[in-house]
N, C-alpha and C. Protein backbone atom coordinates (compact mmCIF):
# COMPACT_ATOMS: atom_id res chain seq x y z
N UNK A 1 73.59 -147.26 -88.49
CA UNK A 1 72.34 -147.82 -88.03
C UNK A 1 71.87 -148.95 -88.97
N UNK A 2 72.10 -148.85 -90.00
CA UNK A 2 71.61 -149.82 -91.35
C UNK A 2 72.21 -150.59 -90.84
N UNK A 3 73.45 -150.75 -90.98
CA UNK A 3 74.52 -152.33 -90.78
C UNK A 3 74.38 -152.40 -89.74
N UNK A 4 74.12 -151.91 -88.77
CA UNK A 4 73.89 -152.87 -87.15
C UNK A 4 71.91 -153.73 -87.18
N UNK A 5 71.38 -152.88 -88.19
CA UNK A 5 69.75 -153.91 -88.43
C UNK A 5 70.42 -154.82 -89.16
N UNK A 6 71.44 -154.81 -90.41
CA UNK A 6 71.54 -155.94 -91.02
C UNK A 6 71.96 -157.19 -90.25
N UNK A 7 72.96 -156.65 -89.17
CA UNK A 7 73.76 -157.83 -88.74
C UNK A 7 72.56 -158.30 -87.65
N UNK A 8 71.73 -157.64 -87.37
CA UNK A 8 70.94 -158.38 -85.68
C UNK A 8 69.71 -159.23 -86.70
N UNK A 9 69.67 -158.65 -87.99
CA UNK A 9 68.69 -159.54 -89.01
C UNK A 9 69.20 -160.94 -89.22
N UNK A 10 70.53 -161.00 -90.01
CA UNK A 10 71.05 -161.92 -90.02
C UNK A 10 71.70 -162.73 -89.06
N UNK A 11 71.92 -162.45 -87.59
CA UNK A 11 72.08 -163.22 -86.62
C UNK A 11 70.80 -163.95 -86.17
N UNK A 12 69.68 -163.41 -86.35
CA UNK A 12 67.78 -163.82 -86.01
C UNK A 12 68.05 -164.69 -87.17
N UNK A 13 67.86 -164.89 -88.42
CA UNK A 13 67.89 -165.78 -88.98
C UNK A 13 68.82 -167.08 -89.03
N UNK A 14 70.18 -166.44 -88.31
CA UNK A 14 71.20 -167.93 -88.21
C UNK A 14 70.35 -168.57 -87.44
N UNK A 15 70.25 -167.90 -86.29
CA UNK A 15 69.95 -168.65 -85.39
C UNK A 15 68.31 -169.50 -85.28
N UNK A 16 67.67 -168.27 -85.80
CA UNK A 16 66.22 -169.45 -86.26
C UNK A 16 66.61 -170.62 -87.26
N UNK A 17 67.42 -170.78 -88.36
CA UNK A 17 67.54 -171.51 -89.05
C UNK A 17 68.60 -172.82 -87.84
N UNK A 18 69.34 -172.23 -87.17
CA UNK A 18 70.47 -173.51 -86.55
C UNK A 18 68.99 -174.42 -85.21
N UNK A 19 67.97 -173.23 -84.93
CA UNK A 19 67.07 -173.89 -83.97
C UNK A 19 66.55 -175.32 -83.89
N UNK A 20 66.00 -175.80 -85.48
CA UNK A 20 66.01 -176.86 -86.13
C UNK A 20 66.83 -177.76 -85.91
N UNK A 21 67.79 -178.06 -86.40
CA UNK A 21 68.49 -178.85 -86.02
C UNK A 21 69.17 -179.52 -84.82
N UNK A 22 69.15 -178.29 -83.60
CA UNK A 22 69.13 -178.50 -82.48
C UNK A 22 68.24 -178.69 -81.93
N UNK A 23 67.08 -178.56 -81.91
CA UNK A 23 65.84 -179.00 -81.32
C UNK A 23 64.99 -179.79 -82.21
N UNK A 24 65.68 -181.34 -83.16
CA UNK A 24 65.08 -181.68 -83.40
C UNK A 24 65.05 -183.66 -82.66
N UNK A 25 65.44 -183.36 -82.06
CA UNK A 25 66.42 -184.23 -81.42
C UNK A 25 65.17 -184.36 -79.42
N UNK A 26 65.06 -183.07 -79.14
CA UNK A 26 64.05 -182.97 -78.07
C UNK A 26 62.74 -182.88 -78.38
N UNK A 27 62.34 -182.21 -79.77
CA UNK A 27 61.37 -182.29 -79.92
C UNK A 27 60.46 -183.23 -80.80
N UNK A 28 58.85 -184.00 -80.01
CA UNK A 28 58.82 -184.82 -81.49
C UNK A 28 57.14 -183.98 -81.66
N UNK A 29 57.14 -183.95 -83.11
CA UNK A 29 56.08 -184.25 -83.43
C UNK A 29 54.96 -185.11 -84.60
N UNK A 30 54.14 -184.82 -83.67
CA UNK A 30 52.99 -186.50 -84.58
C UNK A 30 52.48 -185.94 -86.25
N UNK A 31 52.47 -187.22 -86.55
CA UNK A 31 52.32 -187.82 -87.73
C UNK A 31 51.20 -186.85 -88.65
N UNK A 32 49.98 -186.54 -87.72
CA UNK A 32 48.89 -185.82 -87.92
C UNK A 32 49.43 -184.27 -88.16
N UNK A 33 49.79 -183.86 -86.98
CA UNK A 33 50.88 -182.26 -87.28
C UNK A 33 51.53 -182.08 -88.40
N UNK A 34 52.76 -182.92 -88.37
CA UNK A 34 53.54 -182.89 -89.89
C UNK A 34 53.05 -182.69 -90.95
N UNK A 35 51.63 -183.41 -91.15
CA UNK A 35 50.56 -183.25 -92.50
C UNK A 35 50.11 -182.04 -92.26
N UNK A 36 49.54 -181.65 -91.12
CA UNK A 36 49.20 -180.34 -90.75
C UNK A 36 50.26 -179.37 -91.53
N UNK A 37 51.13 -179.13 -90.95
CA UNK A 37 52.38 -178.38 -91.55
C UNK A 37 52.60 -178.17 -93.40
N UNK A 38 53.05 -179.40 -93.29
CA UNK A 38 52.71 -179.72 -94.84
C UNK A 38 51.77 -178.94 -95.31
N UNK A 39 50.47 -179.15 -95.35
CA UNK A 39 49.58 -178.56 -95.74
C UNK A 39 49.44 -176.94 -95.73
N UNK A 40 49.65 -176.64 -94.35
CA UNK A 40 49.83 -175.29 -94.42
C UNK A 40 50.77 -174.78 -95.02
N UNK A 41 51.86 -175.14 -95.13
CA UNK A 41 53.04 -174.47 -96.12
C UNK A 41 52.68 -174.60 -97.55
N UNK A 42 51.97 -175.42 -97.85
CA UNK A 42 51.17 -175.42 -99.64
C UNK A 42 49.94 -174.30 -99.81
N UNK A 43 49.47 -174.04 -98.49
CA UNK A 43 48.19 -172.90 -98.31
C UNK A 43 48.79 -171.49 -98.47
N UNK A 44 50.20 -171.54 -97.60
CA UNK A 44 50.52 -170.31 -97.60
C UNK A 44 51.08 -170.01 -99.34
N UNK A 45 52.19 -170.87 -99.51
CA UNK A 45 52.62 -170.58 -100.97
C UNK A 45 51.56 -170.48 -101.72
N UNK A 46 50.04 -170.94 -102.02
CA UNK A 46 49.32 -170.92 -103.01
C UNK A 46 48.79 -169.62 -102.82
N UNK A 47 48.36 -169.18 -101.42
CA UNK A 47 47.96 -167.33 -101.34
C UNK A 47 49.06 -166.45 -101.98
N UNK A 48 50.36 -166.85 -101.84
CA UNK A 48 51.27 -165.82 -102.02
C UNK A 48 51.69 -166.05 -103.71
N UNK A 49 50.91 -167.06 -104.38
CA UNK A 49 51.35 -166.67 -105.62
C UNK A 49 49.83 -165.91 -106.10
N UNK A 50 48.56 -166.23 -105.58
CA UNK A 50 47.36 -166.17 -106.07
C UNK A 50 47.34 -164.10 -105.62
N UNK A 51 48.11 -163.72 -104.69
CA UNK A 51 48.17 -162.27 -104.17
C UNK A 51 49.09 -161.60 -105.82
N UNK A 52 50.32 -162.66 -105.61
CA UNK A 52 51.12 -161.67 -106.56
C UNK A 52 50.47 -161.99 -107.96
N UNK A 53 50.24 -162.50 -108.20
CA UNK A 53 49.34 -162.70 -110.09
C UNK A 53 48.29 -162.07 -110.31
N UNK A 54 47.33 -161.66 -109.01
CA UNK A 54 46.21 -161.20 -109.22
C UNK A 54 46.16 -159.48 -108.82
N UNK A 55 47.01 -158.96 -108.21
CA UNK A 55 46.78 -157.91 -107.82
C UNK A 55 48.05 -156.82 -108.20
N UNK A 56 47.55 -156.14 -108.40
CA UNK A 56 48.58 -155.09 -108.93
C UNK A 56 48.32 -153.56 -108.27
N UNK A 57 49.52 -152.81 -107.14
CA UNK A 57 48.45 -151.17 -106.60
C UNK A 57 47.78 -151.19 -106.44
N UNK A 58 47.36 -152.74 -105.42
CA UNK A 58 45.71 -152.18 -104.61
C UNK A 58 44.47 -152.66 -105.47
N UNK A 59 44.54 -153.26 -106.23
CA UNK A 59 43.84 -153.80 -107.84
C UNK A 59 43.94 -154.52 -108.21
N UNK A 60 42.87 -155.14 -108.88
CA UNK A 60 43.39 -156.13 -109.95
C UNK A 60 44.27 -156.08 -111.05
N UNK A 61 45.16 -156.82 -111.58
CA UNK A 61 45.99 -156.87 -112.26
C UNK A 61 45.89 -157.18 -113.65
N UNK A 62 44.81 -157.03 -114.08
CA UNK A 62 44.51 -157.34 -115.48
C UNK A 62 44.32 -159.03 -115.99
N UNK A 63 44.32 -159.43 -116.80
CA UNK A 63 43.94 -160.99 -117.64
C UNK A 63 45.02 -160.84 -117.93
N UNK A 64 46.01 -160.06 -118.29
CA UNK A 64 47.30 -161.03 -118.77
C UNK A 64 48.16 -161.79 -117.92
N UNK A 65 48.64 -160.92 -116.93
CA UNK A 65 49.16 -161.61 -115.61
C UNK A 65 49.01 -162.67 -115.14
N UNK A 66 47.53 -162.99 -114.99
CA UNK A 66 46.77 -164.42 -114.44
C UNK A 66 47.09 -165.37 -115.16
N UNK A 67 47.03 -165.11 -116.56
CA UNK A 67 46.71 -165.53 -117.82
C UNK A 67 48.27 -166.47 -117.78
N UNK A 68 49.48 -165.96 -117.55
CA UNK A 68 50.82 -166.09 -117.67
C UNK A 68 51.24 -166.66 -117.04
N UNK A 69 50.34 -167.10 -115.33
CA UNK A 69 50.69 -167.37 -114.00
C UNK A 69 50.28 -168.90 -114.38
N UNK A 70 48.80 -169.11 -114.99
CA UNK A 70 48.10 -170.18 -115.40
C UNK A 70 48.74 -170.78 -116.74
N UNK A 71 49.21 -170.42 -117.41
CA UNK A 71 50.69 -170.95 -118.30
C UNK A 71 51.45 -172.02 -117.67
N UNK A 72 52.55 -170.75 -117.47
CA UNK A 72 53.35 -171.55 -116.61
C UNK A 72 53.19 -172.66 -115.03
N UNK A 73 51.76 -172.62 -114.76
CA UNK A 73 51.36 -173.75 -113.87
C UNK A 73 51.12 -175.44 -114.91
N UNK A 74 50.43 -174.71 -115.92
CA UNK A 74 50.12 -175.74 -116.66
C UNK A 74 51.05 -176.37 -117.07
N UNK A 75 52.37 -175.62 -117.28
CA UNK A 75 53.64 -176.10 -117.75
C UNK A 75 54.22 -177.03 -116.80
N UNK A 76 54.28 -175.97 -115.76
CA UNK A 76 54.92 -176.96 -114.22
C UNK A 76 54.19 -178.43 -114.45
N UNK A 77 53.02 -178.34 -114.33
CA UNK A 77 52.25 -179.82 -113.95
C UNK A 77 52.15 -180.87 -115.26
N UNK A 78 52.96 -180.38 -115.86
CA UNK A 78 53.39 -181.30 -117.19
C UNK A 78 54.62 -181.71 -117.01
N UNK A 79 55.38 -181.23 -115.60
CA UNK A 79 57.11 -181.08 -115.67
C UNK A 79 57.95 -180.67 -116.72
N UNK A 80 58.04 -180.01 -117.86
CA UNK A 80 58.21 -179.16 -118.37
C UNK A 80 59.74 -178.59 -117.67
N UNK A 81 60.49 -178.30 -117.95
CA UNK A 81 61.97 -177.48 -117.26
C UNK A 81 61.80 -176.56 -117.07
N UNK A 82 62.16 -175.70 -116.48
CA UNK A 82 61.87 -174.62 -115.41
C UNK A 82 62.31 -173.38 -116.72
N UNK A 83 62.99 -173.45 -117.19
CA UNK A 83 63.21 -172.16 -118.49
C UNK A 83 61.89 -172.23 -119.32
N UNK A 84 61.86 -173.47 -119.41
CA UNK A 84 60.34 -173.49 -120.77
C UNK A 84 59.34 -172.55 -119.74
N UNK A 85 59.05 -173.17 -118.53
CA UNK A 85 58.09 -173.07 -117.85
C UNK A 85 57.86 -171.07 -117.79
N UNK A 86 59.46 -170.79 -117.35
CA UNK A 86 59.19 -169.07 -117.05
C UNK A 86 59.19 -168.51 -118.13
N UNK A 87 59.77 -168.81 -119.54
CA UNK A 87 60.03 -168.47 -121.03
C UNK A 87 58.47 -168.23 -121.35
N UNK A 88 57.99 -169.24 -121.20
CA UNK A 88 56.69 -169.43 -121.76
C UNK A 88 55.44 -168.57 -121.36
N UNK A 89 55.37 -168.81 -120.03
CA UNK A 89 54.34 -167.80 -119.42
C UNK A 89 54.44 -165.92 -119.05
N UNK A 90 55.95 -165.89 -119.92
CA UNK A 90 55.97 -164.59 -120.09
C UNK A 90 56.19 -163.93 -121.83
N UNK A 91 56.19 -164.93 -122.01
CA UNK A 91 55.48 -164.88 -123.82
C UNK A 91 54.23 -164.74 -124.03
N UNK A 92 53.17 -165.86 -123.08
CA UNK A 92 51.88 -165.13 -123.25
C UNK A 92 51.52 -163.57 -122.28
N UNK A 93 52.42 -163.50 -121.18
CA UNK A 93 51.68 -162.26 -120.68
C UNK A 93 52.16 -161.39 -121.69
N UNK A 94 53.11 -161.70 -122.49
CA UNK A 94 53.29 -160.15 -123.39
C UNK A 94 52.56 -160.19 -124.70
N UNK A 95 52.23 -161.60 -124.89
CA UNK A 95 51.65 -161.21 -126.43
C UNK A 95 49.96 -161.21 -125.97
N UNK A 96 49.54 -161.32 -124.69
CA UNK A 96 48.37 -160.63 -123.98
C UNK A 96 48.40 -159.27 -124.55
N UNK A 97 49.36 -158.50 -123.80
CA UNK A 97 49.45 -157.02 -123.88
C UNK A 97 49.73 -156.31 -124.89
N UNK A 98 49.92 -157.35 -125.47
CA UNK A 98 50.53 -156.80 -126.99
C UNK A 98 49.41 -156.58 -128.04
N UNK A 99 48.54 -157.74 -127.65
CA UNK A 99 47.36 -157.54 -128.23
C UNK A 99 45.99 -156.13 -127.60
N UNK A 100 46.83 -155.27 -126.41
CA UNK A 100 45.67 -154.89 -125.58
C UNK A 100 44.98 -155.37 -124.52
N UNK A 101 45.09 -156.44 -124.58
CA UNK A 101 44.63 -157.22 -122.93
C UNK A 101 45.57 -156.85 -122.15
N UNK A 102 44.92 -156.34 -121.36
CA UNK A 102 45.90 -155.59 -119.68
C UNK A 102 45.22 -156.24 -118.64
C-alpha cells in the first residue's frame, strides 16, 4: 500500500511539474498577474519561515530561535555565502541557550 501512494505521489508531481511546460505555450498571462504571483510566492515563503522560527508545539519558540532566524537574514542581505549565513545563525541560537535564553 505504501509503494503504490509513493508511486501515484510521484506520478501527480511529474506530471504537475511537465504541465508547465506544456501549457505554456496556450496559455498567456498578463504582466499584472505575474507580479501578482511573484508576490504571492514571497508572501507565502515569508509565512513559512516566520511559522517555523516562531513557533515551537503549539507555542512560542523562545528568543533564541528568532534571534538565529534574524542572524542569518541579516547575513543573507549582506550576501554573505550560504555556510557563513547557516554557521552563523546557529552559533547565536546556541550561545542564546547557552546562556539560558530559550
Amino acid at each position: 500500500m505504501t509503494l503504490l501512494t509513493i508511486l501515484v505521489l510521484a506520478a501527480g508531481t511529474y506530471a504537475f511539474r511537465l504541465a508547465g511546460p506544456l501549457l505554456a505555450q496556450r496559455l498567456q498571462v498578463s504582466a499584472r498577474v505575474q507580479g501578482l504571483l511573484a508576490l504571492s510566492a514571497t508572501a507565502l515563503l515569508t509565512a513559512l519561515v516566520a511559522t517555523a522560527s516562531l513557533t515551537a508545539g503549539g507555542g512560542f519558540a523562545g528568543w533564541a530561535r528568532p534571534s538565529g532566524v534574524l542572524a542569518g537574514a541579516l547575513l543573507a542581505w549582506r550576501k554573505l555565502p550560504f555556510v557563513v549565513v547557516v554557521v552563523s545563525a546557529a552559533v547565536v541560537t546556541a550561545l542564546l541557550r547557552m546562556n539560558g535564553i530559550d
